[in-house]
C-alpha atoms as a PDB file:
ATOM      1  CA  UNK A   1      -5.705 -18.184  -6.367  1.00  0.00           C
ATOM      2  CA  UNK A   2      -8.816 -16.849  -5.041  1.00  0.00           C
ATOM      3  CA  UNK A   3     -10.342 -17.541  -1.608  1.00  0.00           C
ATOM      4  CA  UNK A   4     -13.651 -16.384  -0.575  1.00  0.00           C
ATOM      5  CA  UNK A   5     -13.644 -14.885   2.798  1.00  0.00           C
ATOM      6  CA  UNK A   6     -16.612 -13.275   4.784  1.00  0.00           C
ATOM      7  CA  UNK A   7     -15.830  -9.923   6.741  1.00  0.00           C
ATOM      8  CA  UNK A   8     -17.975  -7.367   8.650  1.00  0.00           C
ATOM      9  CA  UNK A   9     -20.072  -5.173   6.189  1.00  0.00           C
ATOM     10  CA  UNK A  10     -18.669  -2.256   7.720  1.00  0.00           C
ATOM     11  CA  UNK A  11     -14.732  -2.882   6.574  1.00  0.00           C
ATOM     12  CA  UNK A  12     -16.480  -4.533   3.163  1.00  0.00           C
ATOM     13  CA  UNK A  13     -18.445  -0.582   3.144  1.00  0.00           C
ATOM     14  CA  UNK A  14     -14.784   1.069   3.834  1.00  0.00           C
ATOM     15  CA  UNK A  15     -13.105  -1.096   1.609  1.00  0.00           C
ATOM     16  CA  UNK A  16     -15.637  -0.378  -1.254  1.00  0.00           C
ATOM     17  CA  UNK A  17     -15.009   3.742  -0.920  1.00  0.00           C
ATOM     18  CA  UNK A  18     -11.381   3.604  -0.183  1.00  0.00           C
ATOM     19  CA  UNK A  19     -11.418   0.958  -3.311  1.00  0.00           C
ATOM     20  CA  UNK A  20     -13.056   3.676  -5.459  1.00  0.00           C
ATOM     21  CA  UNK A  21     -11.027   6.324  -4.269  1.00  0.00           C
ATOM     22  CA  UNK A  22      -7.739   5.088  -4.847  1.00  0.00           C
ATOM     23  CA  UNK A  23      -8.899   3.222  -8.635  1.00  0.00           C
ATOM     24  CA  UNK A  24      -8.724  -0.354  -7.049  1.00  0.00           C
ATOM     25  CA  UNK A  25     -11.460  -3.427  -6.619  1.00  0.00           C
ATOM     26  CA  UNK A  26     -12.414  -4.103  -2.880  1.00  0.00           C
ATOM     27  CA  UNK A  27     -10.869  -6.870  -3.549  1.00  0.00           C
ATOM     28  CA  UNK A  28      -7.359  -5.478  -4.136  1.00  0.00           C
ATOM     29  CA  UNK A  29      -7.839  -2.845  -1.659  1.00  0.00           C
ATOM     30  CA  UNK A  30      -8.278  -5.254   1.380  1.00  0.00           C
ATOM     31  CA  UNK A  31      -5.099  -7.103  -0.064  1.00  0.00           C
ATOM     32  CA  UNK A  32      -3.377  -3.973  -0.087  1.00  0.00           C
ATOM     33  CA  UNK A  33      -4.238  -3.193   3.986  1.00  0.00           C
ATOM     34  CA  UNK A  34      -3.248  -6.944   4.699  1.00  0.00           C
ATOM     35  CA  UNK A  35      -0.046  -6.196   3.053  1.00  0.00           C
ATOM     36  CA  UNK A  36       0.608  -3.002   4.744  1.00  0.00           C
ATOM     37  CA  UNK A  37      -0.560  -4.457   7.957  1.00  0.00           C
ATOM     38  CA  UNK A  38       2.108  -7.637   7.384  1.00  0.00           C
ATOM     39  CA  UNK A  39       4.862  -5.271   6.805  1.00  0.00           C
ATOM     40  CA  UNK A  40       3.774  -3.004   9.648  1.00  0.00           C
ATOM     41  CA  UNK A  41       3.834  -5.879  12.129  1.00  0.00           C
ATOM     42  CA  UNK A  42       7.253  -7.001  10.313  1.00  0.00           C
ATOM     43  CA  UNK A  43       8.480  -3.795  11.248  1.00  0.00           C
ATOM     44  CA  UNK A  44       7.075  -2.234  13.987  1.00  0.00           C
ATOM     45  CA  UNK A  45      10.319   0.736  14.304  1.00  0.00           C
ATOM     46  CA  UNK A  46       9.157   2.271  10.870  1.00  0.00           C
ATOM     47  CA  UNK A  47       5.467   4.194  10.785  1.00  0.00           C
ATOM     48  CA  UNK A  48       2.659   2.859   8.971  1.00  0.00           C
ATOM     49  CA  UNK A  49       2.391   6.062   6.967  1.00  0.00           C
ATOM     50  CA  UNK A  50       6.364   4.955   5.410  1.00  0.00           C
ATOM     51  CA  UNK A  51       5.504   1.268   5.047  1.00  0.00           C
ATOM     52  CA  UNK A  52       2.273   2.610   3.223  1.00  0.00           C
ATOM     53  CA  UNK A  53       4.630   4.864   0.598  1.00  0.00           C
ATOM     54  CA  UNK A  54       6.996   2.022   0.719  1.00  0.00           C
ATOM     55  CA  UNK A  55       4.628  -0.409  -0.848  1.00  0.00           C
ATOM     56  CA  UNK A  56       3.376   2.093  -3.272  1.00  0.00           C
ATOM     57  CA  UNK A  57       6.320   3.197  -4.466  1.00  0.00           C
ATOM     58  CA  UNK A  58       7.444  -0.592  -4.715  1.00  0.00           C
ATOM     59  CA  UNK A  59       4.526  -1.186  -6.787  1.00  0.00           C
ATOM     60  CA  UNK A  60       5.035   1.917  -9.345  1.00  0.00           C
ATOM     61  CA  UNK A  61       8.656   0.287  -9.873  1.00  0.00           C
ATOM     62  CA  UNK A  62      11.674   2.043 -11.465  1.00  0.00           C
ATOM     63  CA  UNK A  63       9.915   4.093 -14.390  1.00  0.00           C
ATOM     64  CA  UNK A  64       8.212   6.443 -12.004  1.00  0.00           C
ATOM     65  CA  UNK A  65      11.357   6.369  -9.600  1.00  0.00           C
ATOM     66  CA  UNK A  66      13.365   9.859  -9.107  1.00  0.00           C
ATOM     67  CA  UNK A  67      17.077   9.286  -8.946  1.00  0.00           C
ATOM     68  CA  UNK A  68      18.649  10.290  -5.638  1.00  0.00           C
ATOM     69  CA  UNK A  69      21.506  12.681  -6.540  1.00  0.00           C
ATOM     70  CA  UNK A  70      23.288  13.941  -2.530  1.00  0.00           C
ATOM     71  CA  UNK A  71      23.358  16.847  -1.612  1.00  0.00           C
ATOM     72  CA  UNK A  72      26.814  18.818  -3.517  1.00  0.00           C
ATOM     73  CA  UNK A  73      26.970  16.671  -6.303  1.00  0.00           C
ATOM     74  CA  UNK A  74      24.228  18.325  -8.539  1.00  0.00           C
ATOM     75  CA  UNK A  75      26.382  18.829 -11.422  1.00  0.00           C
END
């Protein structure tokens, strides 16, 4: 569902060139802070920079995934 919200022109301005940057709408990419600001606040032990990756990598699911093989059992 889709909710119109008014914010400052300024984060609508960074929103809009991060948004282009990164392929999203402005629309998605304020979703996406909200969502890394949730989990940050969530989890305040882990840095924003992981929870960032975190939710990327979540979002690219298995297909793009590299399988963790430990260290001495590379066969």
């Amino acid at each position: 569902m889709s909710m119109p919200v008014r914010i400052d022109d300024t984060l609508y301005e960074m929103a809009r060139a991060q948004a282009h940057a990164e392929r999203r709408t402005i629309a998605g990419q304020i979703e996406f802070w909200a969502m890394i600001g949730k989990a940050s606040l969530d989890n305040p032990d882990l840095p924003v920079d992981f929870v960032r990756e975190l939710l990327i990598a979540r979002a690219e699911g298995p297909t793009l995934a590299t399988p963790f093989v430990p260290e001495g059992r590379r066969d």
